[in-house]
PDB file of N, CA and C in Angstrom:
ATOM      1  N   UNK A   1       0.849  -1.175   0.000  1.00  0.00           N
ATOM      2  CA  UNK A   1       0.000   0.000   0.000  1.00  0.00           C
ATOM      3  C   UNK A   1       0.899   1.245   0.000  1.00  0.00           C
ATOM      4  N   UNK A   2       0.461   2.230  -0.263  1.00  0.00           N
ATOM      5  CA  UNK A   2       1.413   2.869  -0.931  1.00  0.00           C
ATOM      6  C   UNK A   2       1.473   4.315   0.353  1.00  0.00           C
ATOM      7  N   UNK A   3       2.429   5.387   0.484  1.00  0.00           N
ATOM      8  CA  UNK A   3       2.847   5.757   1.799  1.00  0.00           C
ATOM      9  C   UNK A   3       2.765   7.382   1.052  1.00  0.00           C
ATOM     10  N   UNK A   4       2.415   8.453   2.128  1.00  0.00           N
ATOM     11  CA  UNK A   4       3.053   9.638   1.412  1.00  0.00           C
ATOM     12  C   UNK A   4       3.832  10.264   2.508  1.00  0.00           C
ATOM     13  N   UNK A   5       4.831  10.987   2.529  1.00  0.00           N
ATOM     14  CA  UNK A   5       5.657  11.962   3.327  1.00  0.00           C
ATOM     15  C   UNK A   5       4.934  13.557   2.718  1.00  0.00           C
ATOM     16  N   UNK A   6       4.507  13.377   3.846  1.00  0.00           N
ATOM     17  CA  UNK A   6       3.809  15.597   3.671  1.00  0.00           C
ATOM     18  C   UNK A   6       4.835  16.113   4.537  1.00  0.00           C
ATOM     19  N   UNK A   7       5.230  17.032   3.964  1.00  0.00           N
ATOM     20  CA  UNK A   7       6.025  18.177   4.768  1.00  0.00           C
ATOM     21  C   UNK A   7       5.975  19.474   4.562  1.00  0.00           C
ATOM     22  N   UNK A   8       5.955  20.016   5.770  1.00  0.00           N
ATOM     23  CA  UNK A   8       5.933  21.573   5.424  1.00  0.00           C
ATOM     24  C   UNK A   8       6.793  21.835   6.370  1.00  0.00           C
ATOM     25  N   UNK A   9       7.313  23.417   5.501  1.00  0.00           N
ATOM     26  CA  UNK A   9       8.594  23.640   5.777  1.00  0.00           C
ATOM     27  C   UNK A   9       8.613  25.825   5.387  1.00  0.00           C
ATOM     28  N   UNK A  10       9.685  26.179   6.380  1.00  0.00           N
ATOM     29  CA  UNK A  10       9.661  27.725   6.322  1.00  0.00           C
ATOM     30  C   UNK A  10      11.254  27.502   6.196  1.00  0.00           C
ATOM     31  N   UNK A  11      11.520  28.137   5.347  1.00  0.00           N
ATOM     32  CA  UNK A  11      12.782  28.189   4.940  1.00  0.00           C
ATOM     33  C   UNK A  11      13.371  29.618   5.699  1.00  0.00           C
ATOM     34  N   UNK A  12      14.512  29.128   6.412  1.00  0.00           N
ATOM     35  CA  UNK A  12      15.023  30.722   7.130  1.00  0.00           C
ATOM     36  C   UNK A  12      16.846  31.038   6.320  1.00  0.00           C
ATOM     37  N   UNK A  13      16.906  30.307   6.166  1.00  0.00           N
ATOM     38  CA  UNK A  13      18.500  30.674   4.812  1.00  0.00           C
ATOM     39  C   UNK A  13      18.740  29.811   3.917  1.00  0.00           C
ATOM     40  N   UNK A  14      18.087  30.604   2.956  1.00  0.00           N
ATOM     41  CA  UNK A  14      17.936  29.966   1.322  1.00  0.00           C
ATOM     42  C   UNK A  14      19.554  28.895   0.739  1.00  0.00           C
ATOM     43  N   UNK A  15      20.553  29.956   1.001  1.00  0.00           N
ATOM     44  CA  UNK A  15      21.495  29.222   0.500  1.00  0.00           C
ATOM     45  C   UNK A  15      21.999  27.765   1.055  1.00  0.00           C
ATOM     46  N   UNK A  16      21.721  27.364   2.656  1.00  0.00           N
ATOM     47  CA  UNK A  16      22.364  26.511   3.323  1.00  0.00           C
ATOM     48  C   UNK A  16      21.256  25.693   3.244  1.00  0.00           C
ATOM     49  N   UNK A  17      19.940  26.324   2.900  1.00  0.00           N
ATOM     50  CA  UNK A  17      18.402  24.880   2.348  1.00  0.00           C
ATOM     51  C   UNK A  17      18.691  24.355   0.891  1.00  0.00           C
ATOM     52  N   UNK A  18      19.619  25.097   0.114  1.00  0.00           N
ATOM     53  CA  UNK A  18      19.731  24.574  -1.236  1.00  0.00           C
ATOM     54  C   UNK A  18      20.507  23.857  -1.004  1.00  0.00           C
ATOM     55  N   UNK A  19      21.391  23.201  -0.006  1.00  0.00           N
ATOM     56  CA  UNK A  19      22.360  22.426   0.239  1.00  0.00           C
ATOM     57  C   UNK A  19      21.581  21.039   0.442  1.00  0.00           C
ATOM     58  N   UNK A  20      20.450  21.244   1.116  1.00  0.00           N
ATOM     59  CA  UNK A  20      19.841  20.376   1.679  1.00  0.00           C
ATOM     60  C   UNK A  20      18.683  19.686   0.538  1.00  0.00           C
ATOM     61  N   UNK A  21      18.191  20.738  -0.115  1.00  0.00           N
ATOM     62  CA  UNK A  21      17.389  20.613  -1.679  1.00  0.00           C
ATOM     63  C   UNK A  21      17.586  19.839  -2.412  1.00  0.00           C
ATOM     64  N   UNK A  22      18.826  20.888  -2.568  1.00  0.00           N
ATOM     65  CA  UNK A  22      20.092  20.056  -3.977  1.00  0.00           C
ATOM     66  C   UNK A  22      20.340  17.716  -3.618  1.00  0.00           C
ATOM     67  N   UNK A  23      20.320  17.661  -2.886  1.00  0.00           N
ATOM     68  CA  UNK A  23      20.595  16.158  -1.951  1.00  0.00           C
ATOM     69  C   UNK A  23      19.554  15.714  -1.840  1.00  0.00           C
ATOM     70  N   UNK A  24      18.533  16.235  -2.060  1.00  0.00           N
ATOM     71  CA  UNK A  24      17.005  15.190  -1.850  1.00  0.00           C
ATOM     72  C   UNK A  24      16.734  14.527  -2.745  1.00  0.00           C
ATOM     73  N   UNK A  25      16.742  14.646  -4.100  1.00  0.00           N
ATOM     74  CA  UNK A  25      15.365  13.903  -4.984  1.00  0.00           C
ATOM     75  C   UNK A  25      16.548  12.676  -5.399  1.00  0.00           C
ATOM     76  N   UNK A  26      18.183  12.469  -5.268  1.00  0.00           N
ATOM     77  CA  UNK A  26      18.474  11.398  -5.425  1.00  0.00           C
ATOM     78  C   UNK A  26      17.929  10.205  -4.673  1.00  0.00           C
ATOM     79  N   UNK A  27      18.190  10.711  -3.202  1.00  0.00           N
ATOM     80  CA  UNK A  27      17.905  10.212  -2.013  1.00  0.00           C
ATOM     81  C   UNK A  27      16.209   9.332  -1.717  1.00  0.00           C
ATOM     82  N   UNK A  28      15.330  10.438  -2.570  1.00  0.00           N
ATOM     83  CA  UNK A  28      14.460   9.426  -2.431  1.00  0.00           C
ATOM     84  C   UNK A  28      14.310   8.502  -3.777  1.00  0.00           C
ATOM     85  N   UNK A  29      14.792   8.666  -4.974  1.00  0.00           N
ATOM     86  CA  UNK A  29      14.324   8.001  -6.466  1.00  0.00           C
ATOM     87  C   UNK A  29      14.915   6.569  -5.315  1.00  0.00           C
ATOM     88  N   UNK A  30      16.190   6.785  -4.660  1.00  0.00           N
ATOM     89  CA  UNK A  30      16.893   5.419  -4.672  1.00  0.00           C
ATOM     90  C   UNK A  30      15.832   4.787  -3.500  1.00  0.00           C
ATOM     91  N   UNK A  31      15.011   4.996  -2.953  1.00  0.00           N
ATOM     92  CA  UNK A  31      13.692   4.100  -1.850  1.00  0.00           C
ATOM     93  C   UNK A  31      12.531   4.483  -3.099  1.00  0.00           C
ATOM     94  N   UNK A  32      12.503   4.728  -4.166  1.00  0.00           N
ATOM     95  CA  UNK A  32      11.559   4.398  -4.596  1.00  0.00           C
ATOM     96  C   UNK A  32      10.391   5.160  -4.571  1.00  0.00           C
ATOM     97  N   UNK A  33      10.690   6.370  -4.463  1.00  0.00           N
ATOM     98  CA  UNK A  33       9.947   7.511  -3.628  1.00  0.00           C
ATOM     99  C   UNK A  33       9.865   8.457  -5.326  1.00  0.00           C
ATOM    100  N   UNK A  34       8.281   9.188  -5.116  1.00  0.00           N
ATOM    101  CA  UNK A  34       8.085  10.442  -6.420  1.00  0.00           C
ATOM    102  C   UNK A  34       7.672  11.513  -5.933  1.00  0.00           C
ATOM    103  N   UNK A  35       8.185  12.577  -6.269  1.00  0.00           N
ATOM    104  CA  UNK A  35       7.621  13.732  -5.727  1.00  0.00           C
ATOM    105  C   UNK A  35       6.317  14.131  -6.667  1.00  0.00           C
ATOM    106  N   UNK A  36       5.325  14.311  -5.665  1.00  0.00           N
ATOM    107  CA  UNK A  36       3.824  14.572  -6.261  1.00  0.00           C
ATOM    108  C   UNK A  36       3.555  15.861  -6.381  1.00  0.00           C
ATOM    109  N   UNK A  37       4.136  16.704  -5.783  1.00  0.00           N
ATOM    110  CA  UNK A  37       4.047  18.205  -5.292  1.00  0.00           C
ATOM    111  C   UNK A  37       5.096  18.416  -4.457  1.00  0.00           C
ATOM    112  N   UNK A  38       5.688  20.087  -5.052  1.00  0.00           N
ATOM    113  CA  UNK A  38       6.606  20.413  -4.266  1.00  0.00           C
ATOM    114  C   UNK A  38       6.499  22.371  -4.309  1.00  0.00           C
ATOM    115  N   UNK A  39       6.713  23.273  -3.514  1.00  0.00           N
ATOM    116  CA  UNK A  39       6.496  24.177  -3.592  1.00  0.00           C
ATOM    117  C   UNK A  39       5.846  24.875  -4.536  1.00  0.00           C
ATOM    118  N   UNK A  40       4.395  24.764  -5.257  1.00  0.00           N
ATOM    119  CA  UNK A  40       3.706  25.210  -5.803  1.00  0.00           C
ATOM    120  C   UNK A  40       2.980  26.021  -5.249  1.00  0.00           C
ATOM    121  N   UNK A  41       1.934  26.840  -5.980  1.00  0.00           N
ATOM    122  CA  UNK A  41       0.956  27.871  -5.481  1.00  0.00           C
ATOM    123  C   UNK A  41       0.136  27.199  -4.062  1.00  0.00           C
ATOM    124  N   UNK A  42      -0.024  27.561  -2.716  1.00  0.00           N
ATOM    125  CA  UNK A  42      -1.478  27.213  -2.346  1.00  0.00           C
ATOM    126  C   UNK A  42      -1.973  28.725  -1.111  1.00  0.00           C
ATOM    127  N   UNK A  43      -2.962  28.063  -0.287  1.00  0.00           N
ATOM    128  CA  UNK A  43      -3.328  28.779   0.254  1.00  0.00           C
ATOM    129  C   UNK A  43      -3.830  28.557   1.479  1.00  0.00           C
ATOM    130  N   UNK A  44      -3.490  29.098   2.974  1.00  0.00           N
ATOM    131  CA  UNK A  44      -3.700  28.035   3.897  1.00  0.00           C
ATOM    132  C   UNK A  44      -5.047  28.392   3.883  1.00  0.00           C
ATOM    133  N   UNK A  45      -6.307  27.358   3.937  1.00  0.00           N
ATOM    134  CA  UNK A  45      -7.439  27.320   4.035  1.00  0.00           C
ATOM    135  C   UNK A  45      -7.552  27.396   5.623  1.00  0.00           C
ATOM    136  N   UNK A  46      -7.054  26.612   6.363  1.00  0.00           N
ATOM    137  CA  UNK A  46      -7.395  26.802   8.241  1.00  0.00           C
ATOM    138  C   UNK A  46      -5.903  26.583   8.562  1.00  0.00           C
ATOM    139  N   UNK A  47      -6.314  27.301   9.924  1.00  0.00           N
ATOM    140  CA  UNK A  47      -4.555  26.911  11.047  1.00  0.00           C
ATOM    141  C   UNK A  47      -3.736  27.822  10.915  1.00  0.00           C
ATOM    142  N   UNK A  48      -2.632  28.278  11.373  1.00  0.00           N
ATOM    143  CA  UNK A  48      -1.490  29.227  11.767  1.00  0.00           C
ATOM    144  C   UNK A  48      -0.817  29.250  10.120  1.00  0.00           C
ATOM    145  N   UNK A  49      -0.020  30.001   9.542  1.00  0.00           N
ATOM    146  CA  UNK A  49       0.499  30.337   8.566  1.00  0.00           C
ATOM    147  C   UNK A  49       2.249  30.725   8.767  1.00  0.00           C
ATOM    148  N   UNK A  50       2.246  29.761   9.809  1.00  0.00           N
ATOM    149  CA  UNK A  50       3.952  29.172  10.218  1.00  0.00           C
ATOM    150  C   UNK A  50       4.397  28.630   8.572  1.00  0.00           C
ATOM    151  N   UNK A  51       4.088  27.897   8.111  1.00  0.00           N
ATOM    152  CA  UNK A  51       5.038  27.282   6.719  1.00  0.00           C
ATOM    153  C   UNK A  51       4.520  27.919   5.381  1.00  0.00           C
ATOM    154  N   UNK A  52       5.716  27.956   4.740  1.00  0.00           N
ATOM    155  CA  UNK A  52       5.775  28.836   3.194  1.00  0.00           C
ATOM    156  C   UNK A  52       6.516  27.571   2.000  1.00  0.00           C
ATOM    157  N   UNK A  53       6.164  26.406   2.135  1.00  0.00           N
ATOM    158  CA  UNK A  53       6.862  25.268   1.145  1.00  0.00           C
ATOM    159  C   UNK A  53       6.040  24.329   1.971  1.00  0.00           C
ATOM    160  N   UNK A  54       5.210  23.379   1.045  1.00  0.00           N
ATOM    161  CA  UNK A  54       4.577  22.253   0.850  1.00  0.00           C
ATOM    162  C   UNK A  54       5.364  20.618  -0.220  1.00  0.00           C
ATOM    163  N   UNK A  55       5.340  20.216   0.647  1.00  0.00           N
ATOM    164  CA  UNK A  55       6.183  18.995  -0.463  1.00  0.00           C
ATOM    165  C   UNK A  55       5.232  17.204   0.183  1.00  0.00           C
ATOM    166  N   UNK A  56       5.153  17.168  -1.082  1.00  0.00           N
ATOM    167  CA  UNK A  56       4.275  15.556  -0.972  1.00  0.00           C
ATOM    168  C   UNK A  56       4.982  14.739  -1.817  1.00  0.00           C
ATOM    169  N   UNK A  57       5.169  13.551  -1.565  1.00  0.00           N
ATOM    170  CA  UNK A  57       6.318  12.417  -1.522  1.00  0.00           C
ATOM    171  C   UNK A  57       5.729  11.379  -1.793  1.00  0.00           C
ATOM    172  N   UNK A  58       5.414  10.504  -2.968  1.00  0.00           N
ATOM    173  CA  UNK A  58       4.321   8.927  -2.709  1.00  0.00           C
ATOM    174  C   UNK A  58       5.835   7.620  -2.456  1.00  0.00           C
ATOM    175  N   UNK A  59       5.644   6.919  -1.546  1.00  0.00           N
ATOM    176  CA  UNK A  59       6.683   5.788  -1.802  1.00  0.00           C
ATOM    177  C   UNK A  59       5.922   4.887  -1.935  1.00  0.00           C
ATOM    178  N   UNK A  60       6.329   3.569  -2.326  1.00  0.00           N
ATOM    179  CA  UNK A  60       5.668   2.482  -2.667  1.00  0.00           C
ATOM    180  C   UNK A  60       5.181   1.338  -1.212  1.00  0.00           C
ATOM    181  N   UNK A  61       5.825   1.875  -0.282  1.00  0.00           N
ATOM    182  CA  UNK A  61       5.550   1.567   1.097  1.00  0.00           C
ATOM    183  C   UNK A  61       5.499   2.630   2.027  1.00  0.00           C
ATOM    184  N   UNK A  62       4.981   2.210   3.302  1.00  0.00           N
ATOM    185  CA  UNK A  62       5.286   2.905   4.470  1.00  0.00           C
ATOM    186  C   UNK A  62       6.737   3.017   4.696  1.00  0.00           C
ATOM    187  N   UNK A  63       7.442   1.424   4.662  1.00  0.00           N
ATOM    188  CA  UNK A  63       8.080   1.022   5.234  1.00  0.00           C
ATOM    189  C   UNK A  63       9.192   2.003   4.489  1.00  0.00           C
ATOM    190  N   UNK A  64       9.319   2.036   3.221  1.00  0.00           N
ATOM    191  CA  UNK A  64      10.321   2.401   2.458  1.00  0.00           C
ATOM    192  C   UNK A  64      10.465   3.928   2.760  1.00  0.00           C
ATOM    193  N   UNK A  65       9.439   4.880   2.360  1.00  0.00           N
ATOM    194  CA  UNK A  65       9.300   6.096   3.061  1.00  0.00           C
ATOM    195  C   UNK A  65       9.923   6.556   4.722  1.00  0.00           C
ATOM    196  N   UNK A  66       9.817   5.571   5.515  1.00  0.00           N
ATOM    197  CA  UNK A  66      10.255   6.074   6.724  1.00  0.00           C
ATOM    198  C   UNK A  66      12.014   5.375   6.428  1.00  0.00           C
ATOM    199  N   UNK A  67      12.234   4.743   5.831  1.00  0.00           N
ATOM    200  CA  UNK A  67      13.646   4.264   5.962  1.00  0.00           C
ATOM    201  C   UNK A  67      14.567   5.327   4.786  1.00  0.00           C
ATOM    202  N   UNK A  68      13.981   5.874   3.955  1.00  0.00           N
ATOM    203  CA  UNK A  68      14.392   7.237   3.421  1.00  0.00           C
ATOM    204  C   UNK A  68      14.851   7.965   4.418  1.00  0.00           C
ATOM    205  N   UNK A  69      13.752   8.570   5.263  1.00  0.00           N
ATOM    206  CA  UNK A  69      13.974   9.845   5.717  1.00  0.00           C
ATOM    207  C   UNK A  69      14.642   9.502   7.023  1.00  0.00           C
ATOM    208  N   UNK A  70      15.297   8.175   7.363  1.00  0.00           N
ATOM    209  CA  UNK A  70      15.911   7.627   8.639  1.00  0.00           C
ATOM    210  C   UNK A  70      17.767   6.917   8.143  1.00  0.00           C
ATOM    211  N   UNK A  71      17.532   7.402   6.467  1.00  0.00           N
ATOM    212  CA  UNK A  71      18.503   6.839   5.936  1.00  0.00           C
ATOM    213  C   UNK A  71      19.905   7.746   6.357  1.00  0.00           C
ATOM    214  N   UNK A  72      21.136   7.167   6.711  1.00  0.00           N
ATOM    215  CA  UNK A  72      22.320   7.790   6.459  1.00  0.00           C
ATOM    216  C   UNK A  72      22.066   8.930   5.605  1.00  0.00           C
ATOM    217  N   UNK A  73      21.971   9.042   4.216  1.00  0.00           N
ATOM    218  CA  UNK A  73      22.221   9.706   3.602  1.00  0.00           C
ATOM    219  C   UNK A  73      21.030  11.014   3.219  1.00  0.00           C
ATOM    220  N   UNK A  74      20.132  10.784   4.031  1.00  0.00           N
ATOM    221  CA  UNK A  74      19.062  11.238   4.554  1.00  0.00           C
ATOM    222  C   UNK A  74      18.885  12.698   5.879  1.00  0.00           C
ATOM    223  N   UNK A  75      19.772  12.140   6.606  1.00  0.00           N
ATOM    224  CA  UNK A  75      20.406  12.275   7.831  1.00  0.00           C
ATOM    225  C   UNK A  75      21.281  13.591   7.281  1.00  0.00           C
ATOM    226  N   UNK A  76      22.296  13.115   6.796  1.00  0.00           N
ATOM    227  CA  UNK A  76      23.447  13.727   6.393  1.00  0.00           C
ATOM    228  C   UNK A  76      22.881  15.247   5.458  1.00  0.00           C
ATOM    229  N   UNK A  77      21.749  15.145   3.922  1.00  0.00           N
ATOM    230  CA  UNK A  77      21.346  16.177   3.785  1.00  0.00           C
ATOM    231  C   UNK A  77      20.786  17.060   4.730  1.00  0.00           C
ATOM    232  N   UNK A  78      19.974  16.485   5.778  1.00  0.00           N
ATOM    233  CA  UNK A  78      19.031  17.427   6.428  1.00  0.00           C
ATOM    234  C   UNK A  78      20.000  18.197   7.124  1.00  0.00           C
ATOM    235  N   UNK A  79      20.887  17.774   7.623  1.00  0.00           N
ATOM    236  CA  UNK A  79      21.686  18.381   8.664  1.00  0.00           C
ATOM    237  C   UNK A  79      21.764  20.057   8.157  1.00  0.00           C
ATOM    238  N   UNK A  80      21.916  20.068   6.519  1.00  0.00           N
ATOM    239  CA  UNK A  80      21.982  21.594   6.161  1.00  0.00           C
ATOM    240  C   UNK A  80      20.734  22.443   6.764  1.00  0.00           C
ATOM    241  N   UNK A  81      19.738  21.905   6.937  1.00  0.00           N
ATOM    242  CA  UNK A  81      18.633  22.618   7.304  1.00  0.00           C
ATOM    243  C   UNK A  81      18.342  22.747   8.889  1.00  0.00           C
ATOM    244  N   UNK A  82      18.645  21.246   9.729  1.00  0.00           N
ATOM    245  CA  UNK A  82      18.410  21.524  11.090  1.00  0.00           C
ATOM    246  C   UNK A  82      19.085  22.503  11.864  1.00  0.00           C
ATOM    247  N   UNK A  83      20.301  22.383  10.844  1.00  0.00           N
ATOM    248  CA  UNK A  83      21.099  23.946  12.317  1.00  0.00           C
ATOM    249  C   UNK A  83      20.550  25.138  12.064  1.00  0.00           C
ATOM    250  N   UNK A  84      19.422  25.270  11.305  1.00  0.00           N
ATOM    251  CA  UNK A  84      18.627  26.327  11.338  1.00  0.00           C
ATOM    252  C   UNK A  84      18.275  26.766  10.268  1.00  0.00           C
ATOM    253  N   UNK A  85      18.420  26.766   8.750  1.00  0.00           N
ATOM    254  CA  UNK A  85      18.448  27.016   7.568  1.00  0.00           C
ATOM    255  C   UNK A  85      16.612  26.468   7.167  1.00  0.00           C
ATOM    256  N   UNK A  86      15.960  26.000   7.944  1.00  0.00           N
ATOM    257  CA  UNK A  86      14.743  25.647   7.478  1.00  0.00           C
ATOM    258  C   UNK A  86      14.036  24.686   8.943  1.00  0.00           C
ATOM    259  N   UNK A  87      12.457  25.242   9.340  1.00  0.00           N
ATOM    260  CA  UNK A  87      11.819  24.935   9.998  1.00  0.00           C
ATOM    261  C   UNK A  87      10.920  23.989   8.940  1.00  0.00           C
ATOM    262  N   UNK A  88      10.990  22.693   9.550  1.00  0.00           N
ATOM    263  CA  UNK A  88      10.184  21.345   9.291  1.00  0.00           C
ATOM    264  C   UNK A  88       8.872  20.511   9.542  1.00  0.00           C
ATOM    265  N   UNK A  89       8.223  20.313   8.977  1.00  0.00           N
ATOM    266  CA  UNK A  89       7.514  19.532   9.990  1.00  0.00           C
ATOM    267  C   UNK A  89       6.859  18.104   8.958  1.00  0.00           C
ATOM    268  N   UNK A  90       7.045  17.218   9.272  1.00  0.00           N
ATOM    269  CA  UNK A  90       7.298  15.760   8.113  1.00  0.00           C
ATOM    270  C   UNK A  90       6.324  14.778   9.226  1.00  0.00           C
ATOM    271  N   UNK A  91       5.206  14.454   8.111  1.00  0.00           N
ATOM    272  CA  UNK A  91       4.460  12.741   8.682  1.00  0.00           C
ATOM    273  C   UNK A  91       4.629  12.048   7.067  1.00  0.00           C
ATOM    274  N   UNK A  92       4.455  10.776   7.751  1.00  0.00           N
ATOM    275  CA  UNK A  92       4.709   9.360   6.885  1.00  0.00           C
ATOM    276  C   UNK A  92       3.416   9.340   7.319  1.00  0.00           C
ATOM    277  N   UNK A  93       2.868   8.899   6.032  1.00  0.00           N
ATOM    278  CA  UNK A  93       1.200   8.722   6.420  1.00  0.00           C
ATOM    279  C   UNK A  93       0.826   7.563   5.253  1.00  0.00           C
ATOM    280  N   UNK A  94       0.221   6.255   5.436  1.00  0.00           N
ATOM    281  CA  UNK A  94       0.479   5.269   4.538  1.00  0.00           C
ATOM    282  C   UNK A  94      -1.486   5.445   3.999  1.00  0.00           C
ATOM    283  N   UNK A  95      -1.648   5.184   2.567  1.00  0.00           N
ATOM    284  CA  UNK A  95      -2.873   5.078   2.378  1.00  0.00           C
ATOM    285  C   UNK A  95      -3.640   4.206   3.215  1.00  0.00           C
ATOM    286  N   UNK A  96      -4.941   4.810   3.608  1.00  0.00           N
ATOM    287  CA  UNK A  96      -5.977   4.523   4.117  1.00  0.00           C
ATOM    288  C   UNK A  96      -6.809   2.833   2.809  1.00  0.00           C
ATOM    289  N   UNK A  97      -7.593   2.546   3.331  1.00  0.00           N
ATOM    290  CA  UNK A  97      -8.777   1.936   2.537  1.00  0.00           C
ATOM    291  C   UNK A  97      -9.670   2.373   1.701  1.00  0.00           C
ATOM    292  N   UNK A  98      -9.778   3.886   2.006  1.00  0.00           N
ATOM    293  CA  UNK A  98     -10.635   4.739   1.323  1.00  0.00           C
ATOM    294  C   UNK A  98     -10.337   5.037   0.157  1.00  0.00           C
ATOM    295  N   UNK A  99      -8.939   4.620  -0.113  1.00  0.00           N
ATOM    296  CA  UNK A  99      -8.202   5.389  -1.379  1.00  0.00           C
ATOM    297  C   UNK A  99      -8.289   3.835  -2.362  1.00  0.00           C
ATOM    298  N   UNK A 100      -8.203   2.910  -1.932  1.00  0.00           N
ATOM    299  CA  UNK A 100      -8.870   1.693  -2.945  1.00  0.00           C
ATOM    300  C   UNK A 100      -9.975   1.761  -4.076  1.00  0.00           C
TER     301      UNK A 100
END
């Protein structure tokens, strides 16, 4: 069944998040992972207006999706962003039944 990673994210220094950018979409092709959406137009319909970047992720598992974003090399990109270069916030959320 198939998994998505939603994340939203406020970018606070562009150049040291492109570090972190630049290192993603290998990282997931190799778990098998597609980006469905990634910083396009939206609009927050409800809730606080903390994040300015939307990114949706389908992997072919749960399992595979959380071992991406738990991967070494996973790890190693984000680091450009955790020392402060970008506020995060990431669920692994695996399709429901409803989506059958």
């Amino acid at each position: 069944m198939p998994a998505y990673w939603i994340a939203r994210s406020r970018i606070n220094e562009p150049v040291a998040y492109k570090r972190y950018t630049d290192q993603v979409p290998g990282i997931i092709a190799k778990f098998g992972g597609q980006v469905l959406a990634r910083g396009g137009r939206y609009e927050i319909m409800e809730g606080p207006e903390t994040f300015q970047r939307f990114v949706i992720i389908e992997f072919p598992t749960f399992e595979q999706g959380v071992a991406c974003f738990r991967s070494p090399e996973y790890v190693a990109a984000a680091a450009h962003r955790r020392g402060g270069a970008g506020e995060v916030e990431t669920v692994m959320l695996e399709a429901g039944e409803f989506t059958k």
